[in-house]
N, C-alpha and C. Protein backbone atom coordinates (compact mmCIF):
# COMPACT_ATOMS: atom_id res chain seq x y z
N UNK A 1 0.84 -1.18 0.00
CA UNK A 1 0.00 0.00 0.00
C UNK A 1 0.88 1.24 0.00
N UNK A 2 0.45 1.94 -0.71
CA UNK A 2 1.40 3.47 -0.21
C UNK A 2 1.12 4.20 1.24
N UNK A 3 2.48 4.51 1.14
CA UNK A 3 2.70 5.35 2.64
C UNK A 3 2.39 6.80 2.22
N UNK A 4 2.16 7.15 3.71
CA UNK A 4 1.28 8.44 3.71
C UNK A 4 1.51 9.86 3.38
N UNK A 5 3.65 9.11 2.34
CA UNK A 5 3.81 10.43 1.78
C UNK A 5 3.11 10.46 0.70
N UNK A 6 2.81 9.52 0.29
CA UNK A 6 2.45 9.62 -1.23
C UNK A 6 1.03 9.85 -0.98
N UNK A 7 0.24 8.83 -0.30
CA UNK A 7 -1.26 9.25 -0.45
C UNK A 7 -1.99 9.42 0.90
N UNK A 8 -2.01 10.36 1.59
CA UNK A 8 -2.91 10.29 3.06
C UNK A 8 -3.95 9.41 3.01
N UNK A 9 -4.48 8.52 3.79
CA UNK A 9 -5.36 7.81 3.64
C UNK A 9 -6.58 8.95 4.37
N UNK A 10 -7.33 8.75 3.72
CA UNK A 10 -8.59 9.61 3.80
C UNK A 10 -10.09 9.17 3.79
N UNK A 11 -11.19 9.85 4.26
CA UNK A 11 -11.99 8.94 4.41
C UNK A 11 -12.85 10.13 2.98
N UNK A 12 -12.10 10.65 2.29
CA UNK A 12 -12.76 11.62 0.96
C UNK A 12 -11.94 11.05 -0.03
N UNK A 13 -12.67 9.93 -0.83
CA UNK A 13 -11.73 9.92 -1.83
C UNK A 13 -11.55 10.59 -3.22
N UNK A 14 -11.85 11.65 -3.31
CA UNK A 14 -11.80 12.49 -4.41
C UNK A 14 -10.53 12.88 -4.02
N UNK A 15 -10.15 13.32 -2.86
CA UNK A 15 -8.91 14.19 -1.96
C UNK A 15 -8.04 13.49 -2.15
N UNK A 16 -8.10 11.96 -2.11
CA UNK A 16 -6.93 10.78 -2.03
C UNK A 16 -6.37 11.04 -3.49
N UNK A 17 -7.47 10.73 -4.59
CA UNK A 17 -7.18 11.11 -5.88
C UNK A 17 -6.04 11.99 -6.47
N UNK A 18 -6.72 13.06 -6.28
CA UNK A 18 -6.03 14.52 -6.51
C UNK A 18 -4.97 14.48 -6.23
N UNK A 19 -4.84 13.74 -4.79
CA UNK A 19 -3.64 13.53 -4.15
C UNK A 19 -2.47 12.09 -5.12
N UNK A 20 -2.51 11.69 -5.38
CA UNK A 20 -2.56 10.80 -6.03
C UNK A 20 -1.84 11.23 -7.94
N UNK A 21 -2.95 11.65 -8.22
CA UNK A 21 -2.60 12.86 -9.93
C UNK A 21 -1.36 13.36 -9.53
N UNK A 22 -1.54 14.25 -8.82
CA UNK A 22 -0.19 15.39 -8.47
C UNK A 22 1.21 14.66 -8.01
N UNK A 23 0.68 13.32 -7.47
CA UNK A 23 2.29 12.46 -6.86
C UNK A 23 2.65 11.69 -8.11
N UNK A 24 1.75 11.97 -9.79
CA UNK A 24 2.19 11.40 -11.01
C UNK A 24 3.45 12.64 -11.25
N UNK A 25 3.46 13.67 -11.25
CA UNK A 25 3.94 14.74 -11.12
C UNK A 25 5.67 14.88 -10.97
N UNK A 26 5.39 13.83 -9.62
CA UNK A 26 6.57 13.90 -8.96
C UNK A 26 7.22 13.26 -9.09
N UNK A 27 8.59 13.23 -9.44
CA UNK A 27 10.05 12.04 -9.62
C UNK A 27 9.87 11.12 -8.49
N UNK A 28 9.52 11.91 -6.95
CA UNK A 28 9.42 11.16 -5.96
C UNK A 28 8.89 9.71 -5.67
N UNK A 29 6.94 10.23 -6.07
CA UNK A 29 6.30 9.80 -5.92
C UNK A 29 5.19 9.28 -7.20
N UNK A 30 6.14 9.50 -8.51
CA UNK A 30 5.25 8.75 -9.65
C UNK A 30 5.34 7.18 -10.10
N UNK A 31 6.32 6.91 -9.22
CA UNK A 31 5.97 5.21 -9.56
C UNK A 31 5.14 4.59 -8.53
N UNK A 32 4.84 5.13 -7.12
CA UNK A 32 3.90 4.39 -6.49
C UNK A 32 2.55 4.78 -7.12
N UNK A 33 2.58 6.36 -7.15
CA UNK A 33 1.07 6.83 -7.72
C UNK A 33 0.35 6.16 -8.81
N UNK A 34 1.70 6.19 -9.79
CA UNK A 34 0.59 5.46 -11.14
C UNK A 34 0.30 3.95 -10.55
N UNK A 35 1.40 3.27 -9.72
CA UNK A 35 0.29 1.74 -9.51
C UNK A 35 -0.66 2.00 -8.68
N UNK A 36 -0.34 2.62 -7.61
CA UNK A 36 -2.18 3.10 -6.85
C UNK A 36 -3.62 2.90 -7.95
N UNK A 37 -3.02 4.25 -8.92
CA UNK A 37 -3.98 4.38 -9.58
C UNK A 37 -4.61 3.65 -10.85
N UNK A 38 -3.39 2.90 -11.05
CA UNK A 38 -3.87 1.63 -12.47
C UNK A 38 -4.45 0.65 -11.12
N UNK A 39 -4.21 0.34 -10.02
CA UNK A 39 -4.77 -0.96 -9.42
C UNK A 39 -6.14 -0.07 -8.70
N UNK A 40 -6.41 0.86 -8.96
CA UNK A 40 -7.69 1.48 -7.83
C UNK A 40 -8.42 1.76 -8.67
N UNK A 41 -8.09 1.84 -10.28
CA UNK A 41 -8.60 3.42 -11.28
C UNK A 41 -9.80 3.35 -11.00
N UNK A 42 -10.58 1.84 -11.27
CA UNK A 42 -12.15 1.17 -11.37
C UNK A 42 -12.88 2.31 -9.75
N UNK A 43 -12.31 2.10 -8.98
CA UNK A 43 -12.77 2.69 -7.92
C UNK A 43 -13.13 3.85 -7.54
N UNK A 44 -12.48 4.80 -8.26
CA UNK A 44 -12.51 6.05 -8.51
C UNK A 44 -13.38 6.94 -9.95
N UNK A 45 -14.59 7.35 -8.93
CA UNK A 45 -15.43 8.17 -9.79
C UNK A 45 -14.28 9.59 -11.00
N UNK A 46 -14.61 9.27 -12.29
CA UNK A 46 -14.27 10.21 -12.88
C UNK A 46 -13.24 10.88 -12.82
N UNK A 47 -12.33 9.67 -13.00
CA UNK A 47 -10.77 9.51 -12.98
C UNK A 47 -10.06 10.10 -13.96
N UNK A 48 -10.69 9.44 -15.01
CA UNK A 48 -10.18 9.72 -16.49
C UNK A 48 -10.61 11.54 -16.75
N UNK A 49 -11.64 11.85 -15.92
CA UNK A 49 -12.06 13.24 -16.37
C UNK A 49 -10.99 14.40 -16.05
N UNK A 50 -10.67 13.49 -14.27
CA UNK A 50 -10.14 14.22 -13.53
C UNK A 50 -8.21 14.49 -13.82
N UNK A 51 -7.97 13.01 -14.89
CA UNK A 51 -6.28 13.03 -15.29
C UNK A 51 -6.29 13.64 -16.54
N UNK A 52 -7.48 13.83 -17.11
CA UNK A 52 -7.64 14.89 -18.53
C UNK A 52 -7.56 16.47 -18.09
N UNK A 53 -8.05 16.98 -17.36
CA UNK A 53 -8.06 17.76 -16.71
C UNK A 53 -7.39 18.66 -15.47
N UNK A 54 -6.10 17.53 -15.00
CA UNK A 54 -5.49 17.96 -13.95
C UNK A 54 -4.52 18.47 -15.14
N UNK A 55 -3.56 19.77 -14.63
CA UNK A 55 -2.63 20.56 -15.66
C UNK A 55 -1.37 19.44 -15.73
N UNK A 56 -1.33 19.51 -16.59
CA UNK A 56 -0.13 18.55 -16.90
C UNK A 56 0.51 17.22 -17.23
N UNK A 57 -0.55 16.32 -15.95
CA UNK A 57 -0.46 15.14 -16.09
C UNK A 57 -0.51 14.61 -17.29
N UNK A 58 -1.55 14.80 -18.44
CA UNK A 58 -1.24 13.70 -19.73
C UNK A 58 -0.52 14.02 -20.47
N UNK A 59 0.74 15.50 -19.89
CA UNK A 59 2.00 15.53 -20.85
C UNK A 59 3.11 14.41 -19.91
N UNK A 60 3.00 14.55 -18.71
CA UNK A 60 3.96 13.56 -17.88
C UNK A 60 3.68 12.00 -18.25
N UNK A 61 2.31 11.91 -18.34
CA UNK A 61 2.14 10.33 -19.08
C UNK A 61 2.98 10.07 -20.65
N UNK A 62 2.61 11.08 -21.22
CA UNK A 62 3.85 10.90 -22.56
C UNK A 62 4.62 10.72 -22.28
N UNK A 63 5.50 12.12 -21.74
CA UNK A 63 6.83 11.82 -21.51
C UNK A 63 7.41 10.64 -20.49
N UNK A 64 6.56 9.69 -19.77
CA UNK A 64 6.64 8.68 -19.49
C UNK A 64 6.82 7.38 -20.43
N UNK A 65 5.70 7.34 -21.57
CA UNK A 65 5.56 6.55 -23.03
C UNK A 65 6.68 6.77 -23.89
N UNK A 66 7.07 8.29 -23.94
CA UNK A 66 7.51 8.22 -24.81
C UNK A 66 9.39 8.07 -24.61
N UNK A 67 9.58 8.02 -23.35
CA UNK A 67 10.69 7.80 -22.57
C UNK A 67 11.11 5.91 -22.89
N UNK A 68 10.55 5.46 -23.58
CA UNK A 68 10.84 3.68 -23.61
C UNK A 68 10.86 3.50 -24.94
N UNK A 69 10.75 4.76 -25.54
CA UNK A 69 11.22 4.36 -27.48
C UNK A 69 12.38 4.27 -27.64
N UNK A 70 13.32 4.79 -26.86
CA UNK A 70 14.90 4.66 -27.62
C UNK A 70 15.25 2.54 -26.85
N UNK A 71 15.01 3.32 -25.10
CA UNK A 71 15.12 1.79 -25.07
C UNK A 71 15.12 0.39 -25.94
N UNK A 72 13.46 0.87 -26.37
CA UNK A 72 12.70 -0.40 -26.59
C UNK A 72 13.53 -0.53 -28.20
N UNK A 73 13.82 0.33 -29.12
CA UNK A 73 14.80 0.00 -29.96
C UNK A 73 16.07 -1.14 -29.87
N UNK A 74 16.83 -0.33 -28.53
CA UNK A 74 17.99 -0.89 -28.17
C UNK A 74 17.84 -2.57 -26.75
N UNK A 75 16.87 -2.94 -27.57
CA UNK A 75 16.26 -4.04 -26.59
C UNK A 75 16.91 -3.34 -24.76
N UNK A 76 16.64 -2.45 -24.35
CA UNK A 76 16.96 -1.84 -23.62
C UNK A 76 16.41 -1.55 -22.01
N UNK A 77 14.93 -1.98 -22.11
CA UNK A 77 13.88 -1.98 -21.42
C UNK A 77 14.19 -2.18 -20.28
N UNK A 78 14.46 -1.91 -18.79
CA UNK A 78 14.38 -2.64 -17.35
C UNK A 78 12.83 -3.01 -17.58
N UNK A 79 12.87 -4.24 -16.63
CA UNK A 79 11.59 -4.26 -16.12
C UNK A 79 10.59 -3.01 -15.65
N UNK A 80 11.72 -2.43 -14.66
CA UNK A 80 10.99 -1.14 -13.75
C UNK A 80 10.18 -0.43 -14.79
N UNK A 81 11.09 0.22 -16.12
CA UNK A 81 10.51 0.88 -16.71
C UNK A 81 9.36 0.35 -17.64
N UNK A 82 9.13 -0.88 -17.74
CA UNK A 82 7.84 -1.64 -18.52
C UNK A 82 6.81 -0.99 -17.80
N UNK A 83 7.41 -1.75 -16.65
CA UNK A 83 6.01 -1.20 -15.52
C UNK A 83 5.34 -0.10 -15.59
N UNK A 84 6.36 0.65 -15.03
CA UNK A 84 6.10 2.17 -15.29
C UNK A 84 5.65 2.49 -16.64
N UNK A 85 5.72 1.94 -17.35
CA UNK A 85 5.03 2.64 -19.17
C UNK A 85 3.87 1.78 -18.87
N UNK A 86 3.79 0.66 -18.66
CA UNK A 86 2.18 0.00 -18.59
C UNK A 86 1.45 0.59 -17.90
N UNK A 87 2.10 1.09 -16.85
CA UNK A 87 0.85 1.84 -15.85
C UNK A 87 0.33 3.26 -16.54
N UNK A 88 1.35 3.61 -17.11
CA UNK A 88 0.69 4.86 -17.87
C UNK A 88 -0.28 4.98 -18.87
N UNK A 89 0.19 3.76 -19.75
CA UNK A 89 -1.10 3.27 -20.72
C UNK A 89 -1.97 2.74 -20.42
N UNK A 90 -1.84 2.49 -19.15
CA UNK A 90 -3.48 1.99 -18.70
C UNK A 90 -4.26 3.02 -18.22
N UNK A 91 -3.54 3.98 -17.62
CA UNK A 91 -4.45 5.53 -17.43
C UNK A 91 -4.84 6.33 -18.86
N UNK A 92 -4.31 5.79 -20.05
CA UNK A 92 -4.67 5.98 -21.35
C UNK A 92 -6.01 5.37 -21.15
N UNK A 93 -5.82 4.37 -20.92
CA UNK A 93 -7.41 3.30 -21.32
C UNK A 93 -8.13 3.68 -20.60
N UNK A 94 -8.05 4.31 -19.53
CA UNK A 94 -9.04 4.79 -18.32
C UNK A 94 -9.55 6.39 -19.22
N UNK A 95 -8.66 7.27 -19.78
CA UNK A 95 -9.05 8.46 -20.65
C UNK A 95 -10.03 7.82 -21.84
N UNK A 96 -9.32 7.03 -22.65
CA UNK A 96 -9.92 6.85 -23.52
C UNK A 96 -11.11 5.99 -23.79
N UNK A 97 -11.74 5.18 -22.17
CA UNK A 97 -12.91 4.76 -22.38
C UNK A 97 -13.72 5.48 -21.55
N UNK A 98 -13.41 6.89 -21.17
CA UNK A 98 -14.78 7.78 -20.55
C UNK A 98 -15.36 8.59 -22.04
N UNK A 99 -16.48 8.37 -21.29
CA UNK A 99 -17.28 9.01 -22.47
C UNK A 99 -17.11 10.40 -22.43
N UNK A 100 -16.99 11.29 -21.57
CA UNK A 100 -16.77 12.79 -21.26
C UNK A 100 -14.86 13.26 -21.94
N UNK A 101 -14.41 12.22 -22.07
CA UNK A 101 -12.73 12.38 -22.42
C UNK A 101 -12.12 11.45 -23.89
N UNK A 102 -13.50 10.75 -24.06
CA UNK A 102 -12.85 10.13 -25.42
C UNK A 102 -12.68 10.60 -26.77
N UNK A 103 -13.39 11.84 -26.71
CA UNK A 103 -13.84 12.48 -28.21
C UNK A 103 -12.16 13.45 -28.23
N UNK A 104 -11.93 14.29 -26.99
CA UNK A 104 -10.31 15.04 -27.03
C UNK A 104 -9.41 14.20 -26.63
N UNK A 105 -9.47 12.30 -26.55
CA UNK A 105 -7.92 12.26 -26.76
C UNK A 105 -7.82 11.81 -27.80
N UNK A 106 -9.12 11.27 -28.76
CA UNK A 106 -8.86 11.07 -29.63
C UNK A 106 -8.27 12.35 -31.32
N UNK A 107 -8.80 13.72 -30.30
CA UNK A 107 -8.38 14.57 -31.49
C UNK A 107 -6.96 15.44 -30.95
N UNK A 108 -6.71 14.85 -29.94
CA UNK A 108 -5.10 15.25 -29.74
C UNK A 108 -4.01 14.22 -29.81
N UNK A 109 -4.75 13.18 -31.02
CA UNK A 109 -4.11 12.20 -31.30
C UNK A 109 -3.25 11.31 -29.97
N UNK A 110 -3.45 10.81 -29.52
CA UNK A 110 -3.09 10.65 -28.11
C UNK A 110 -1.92 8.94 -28.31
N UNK A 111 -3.49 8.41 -29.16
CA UNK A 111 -3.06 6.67 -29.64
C UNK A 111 -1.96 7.03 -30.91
N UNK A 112 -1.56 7.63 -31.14
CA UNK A 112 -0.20 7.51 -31.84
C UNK A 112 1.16 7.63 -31.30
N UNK A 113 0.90 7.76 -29.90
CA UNK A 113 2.01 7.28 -29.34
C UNK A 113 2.43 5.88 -28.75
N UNK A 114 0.80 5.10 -29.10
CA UNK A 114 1.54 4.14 -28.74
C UNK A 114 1.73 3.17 -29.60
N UNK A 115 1.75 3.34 -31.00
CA UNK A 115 1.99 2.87 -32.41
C UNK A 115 3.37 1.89 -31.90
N UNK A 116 4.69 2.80 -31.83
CA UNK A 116 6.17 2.23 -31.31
C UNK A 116 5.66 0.88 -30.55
N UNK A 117 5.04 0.50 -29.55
CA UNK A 117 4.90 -0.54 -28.83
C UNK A 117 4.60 -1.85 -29.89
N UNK A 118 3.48 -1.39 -30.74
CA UNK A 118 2.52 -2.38 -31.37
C UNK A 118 3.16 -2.81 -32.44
N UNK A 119 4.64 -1.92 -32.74
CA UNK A 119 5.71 -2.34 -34.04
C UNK A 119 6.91 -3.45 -33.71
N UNK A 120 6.50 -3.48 -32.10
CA UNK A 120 7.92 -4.28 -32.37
C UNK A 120 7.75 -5.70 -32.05
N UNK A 121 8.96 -6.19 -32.12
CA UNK A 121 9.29 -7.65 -33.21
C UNK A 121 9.78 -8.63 -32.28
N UNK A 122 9.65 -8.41 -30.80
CA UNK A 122 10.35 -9.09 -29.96
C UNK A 122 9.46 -9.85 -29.12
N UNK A 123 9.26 -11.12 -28.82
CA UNK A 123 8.57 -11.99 -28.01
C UNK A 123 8.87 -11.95 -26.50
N UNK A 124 9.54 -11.09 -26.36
CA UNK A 124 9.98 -11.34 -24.82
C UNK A 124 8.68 -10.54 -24.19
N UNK A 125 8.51 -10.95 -22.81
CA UNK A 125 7.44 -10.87 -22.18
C UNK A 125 6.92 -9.53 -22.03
N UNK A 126 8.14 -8.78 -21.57
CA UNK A 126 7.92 -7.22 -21.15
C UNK A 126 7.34 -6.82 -22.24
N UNK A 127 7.97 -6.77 -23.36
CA UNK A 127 7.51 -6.38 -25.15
C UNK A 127 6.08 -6.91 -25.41
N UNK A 128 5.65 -8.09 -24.85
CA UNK A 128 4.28 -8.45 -24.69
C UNK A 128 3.21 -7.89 -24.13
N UNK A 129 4.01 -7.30 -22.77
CA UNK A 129 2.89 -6.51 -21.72
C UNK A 129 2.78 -5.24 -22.40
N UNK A 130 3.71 -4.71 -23.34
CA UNK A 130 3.69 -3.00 -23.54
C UNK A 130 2.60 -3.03 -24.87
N UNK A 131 2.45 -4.37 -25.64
CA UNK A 131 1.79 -4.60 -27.06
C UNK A 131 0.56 -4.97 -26.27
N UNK A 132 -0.19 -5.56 -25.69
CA UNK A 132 -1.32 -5.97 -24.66
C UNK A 132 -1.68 -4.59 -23.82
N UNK A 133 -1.12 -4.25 -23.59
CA UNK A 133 -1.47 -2.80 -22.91
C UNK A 133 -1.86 -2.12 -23.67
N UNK A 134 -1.06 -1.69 -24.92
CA UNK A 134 -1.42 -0.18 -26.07
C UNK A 134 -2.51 -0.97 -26.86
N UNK A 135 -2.80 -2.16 -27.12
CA UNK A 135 -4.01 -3.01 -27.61
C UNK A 135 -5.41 -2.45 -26.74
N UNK A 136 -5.14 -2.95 -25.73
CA UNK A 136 -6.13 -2.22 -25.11
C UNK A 136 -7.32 -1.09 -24.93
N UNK A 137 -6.12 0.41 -25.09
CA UNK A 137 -6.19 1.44 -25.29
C UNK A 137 -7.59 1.65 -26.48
N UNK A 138 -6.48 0.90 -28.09
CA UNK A 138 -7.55 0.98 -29.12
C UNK A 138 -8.60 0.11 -28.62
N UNK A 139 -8.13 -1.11 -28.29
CA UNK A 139 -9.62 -1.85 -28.12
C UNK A 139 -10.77 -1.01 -27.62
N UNK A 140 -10.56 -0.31 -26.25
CA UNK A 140 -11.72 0.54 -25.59
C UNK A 140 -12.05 1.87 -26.73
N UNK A 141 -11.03 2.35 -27.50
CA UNK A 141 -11.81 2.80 -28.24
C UNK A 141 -12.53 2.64 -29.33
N UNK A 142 -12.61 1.60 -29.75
CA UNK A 142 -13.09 0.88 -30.84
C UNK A 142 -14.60 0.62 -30.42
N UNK A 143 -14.34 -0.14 -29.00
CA UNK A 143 -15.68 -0.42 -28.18
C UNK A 143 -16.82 0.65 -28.26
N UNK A 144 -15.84 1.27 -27.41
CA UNK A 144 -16.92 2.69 -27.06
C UNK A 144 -17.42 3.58 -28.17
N UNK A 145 -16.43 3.84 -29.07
CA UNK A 145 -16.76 4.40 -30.02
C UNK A 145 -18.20 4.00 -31.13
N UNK A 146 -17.90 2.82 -31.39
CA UNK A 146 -18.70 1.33 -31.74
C UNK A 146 -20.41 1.83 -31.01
N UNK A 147 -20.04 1.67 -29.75
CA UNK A 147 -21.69 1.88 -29.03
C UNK A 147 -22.08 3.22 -28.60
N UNK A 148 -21.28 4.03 -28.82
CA UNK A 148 -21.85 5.18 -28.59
C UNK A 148 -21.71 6.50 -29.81
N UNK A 149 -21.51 5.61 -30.88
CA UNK A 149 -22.38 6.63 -32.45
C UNK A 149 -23.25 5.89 -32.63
């Protein structure tokens, strides 16, 4: 569980949240935050509204994504950093299957960053989780998109 630098336990969880977004923020505290929040996201009302909307965060999620392209070239990957990119693309999938946030990430092109994942050529597992993850992403928008025109 995270300690109470990262997230005060609270009996408001909108507050935990917020709290939570802003520790994506931080060098400190962005690798506990994003697993908090990929293992809680379901739990949390209007998550995706609220990481579309907090200043900054879905440039720190890029520059999180887009921080594992040179790697992932140079078969280069730690584990740590899989992680850390999966958790970010799963707060993709959390944006991109709210209905209030799917129409602007799809026109700030969002899923073309995670094209690099879905190109590469390597069977190793990590390379599996990052192609299963950015799958995802489109899948929910395909879904949603699908049932709600």
């Amino acid at each position: 569980m995270v300690s109470g630098a990262v997230a005060p336990i609270t009996s408001n969880p909108p507050v935990r949240v917020r709290y939570l977004i802003r520790g994506v923020a931080s060098k400190e505290t962005q690798e506990q935050s994003l697993d908090v929040l990929c293992k809680n996201g379901l739990a949390y009302d209007n998550l995706a509204v609220l990481l579309w909307n907090s200043f900054g965060t879905m440039s720190v999620l890029l520059k999180i994504i887009t921080s594992a392209y040179r790697p992932l070239l140079s078969d280069g990957l730690t584990e740590r950093a899989v992680t850390q990119v999966c958790n970010a693309i799963a707060l993709f999938q959390c944006v991109a299957s709210h209905p209030d946030t799917r129409i602007p990430f799809i026109r700030a092109t969002m899923p073309v960053y995670l094209y690099p994942f879905l190109n590469t050529m390597s069977n190793e597992r990590s390379y599996e989780c990052l192609r299963i993850t950015s799958l995802g992403v489109i899948g929910s928008l395909a879904k949603n998109t699908y049932i709600h025109t």
